[in-house]
C-alpha atoms as a PDB file:
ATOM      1  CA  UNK A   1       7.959  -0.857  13.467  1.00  0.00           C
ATOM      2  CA  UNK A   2      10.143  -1.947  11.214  1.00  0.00           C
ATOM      3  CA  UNK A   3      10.343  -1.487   7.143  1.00  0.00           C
ATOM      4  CA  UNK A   4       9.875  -5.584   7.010  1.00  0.00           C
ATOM      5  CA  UNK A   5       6.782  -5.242   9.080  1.00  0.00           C
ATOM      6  CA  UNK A   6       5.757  -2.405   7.077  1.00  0.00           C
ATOM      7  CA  UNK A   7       5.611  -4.209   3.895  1.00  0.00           C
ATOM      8  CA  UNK A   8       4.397  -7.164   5.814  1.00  0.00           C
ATOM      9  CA  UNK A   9       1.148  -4.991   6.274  1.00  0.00           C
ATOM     10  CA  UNK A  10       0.898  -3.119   2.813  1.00  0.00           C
ATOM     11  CA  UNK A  11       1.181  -6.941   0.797  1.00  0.00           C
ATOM     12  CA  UNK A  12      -1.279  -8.507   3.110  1.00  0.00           C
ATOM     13  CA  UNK A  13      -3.724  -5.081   2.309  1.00  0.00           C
ATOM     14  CA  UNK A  14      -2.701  -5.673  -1.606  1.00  0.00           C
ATOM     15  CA  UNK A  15      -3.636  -9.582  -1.244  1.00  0.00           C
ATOM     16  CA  UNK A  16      -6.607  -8.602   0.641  1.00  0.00           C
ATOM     17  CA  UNK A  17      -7.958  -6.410  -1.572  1.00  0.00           C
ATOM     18  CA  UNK A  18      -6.459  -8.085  -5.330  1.00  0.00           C
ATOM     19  CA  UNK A  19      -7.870 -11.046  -3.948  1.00  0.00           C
ATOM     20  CA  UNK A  20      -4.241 -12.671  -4.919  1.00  0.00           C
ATOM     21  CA  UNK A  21      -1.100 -13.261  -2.769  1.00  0.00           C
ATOM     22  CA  UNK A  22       1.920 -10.840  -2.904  1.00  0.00           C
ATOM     23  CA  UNK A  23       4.610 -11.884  -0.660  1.00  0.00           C
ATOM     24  CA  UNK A  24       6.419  -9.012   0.737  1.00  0.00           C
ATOM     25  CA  UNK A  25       9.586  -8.179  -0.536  1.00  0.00           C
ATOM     26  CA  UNK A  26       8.838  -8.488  -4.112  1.00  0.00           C
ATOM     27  CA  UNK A  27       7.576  -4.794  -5.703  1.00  0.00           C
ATOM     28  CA  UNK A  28       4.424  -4.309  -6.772  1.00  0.00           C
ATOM     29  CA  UNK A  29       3.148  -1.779  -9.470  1.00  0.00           C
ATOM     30  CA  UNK A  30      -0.278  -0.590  -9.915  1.00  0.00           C
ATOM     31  CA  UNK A  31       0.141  -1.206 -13.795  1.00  0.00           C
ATOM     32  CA  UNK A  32       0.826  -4.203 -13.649  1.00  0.00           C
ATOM     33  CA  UNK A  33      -2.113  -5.601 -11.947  1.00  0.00           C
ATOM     34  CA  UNK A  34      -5.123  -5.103 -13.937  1.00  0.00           C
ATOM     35  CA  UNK A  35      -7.649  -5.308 -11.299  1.00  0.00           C
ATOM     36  CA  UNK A  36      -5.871  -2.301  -9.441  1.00  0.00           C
ATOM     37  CA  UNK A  37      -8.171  -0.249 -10.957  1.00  0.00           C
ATOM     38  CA  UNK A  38      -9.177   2.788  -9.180  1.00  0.00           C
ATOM     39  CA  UNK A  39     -11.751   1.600  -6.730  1.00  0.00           C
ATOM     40  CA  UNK A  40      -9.427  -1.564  -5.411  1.00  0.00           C
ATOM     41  CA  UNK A  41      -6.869   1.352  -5.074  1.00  0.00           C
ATOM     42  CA  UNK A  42      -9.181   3.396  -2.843  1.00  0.00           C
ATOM     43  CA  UNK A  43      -9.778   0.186  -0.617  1.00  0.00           C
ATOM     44  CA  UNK A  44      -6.007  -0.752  -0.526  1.00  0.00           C
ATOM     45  CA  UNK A  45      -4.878   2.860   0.634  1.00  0.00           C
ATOM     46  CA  UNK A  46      -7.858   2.626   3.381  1.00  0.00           C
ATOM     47  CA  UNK A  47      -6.689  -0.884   4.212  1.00  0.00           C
ATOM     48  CA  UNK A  48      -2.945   0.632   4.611  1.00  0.00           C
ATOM     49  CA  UNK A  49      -4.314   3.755   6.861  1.00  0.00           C
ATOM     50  CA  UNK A  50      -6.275   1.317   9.095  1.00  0.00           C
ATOM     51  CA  UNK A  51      -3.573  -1.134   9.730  1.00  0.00           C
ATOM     52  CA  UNK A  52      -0.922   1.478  10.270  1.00  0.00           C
ATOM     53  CA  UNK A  53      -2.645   4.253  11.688  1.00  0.00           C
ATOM     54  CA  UNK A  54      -1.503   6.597   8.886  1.00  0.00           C
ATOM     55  CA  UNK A  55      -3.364   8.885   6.620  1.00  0.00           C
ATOM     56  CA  UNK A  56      -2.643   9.761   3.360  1.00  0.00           C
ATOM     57  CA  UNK A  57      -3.229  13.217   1.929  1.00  0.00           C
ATOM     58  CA  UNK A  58      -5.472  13.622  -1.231  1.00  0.00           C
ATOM     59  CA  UNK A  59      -2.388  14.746  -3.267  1.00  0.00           C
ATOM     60  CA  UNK A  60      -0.345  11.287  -2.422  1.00  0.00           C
ATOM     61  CA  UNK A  61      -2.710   8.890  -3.517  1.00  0.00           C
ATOM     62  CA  UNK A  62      -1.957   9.828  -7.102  1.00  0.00           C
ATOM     63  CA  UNK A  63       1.499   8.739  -6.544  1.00  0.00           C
ATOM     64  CA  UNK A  64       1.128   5.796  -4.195  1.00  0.00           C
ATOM     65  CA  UNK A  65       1.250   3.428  -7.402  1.00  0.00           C
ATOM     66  CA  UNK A  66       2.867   0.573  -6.472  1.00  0.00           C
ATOM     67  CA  UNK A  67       3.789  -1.762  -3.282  1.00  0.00           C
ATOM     68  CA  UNK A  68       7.197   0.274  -2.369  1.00  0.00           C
ATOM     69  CA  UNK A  69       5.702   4.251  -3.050  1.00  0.00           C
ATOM     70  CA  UNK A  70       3.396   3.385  -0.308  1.00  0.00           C
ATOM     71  CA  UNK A  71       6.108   1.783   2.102  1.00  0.00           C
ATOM     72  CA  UNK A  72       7.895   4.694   1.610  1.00  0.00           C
ATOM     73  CA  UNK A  73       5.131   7.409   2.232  1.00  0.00           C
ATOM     74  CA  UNK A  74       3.861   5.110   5.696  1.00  0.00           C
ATOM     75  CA  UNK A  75       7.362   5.583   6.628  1.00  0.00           C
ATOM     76  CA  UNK A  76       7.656   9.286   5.794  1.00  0.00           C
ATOM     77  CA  UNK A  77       3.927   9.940   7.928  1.00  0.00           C
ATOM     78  CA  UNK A  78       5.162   7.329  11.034  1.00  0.00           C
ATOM     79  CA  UNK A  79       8.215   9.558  10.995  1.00  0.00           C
ATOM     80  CA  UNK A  80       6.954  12.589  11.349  1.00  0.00           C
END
């Protein structure tokens, strides 16, 4: 799978969730969207882990806070 398709997934989780579109390619902070708040964040990082058959540790969802942190950390765990 390839990074495109991997933000593909994580923007259509984000616009699932947010209830708002986010087209891929465009970075996306959790700071910036005030109805990230910390249940929607629980729901997006299960929505990530369920599209791309990844799961997160405890200690990175604290830093998956934007659109492009959790890109990266799917690609560190489909790596591995």
């Amino acid at each position: 799978m390839t990074r495109a398709e991997v933000e593909e997934r994580v923007c259509q989780a984000l616009s699932l969730v947010l209830k708002q579109p986010f087209p891929p390619h465009r970075p996306v902070l959790r700071a910036e969207i005030p109805t990230w708040d910390s249940l929607s964040h629980v729901e997006i990082i299960y929505a990530v882990e369920e599209s791309l058959d990844v799961m997160f540790s405890e200690e990175e969802l604290a830093t998956l806070d934007g659109s492009v942190a959790i890109v990266d950390a799917v690609e560190r765990h489909r790596a591995a």
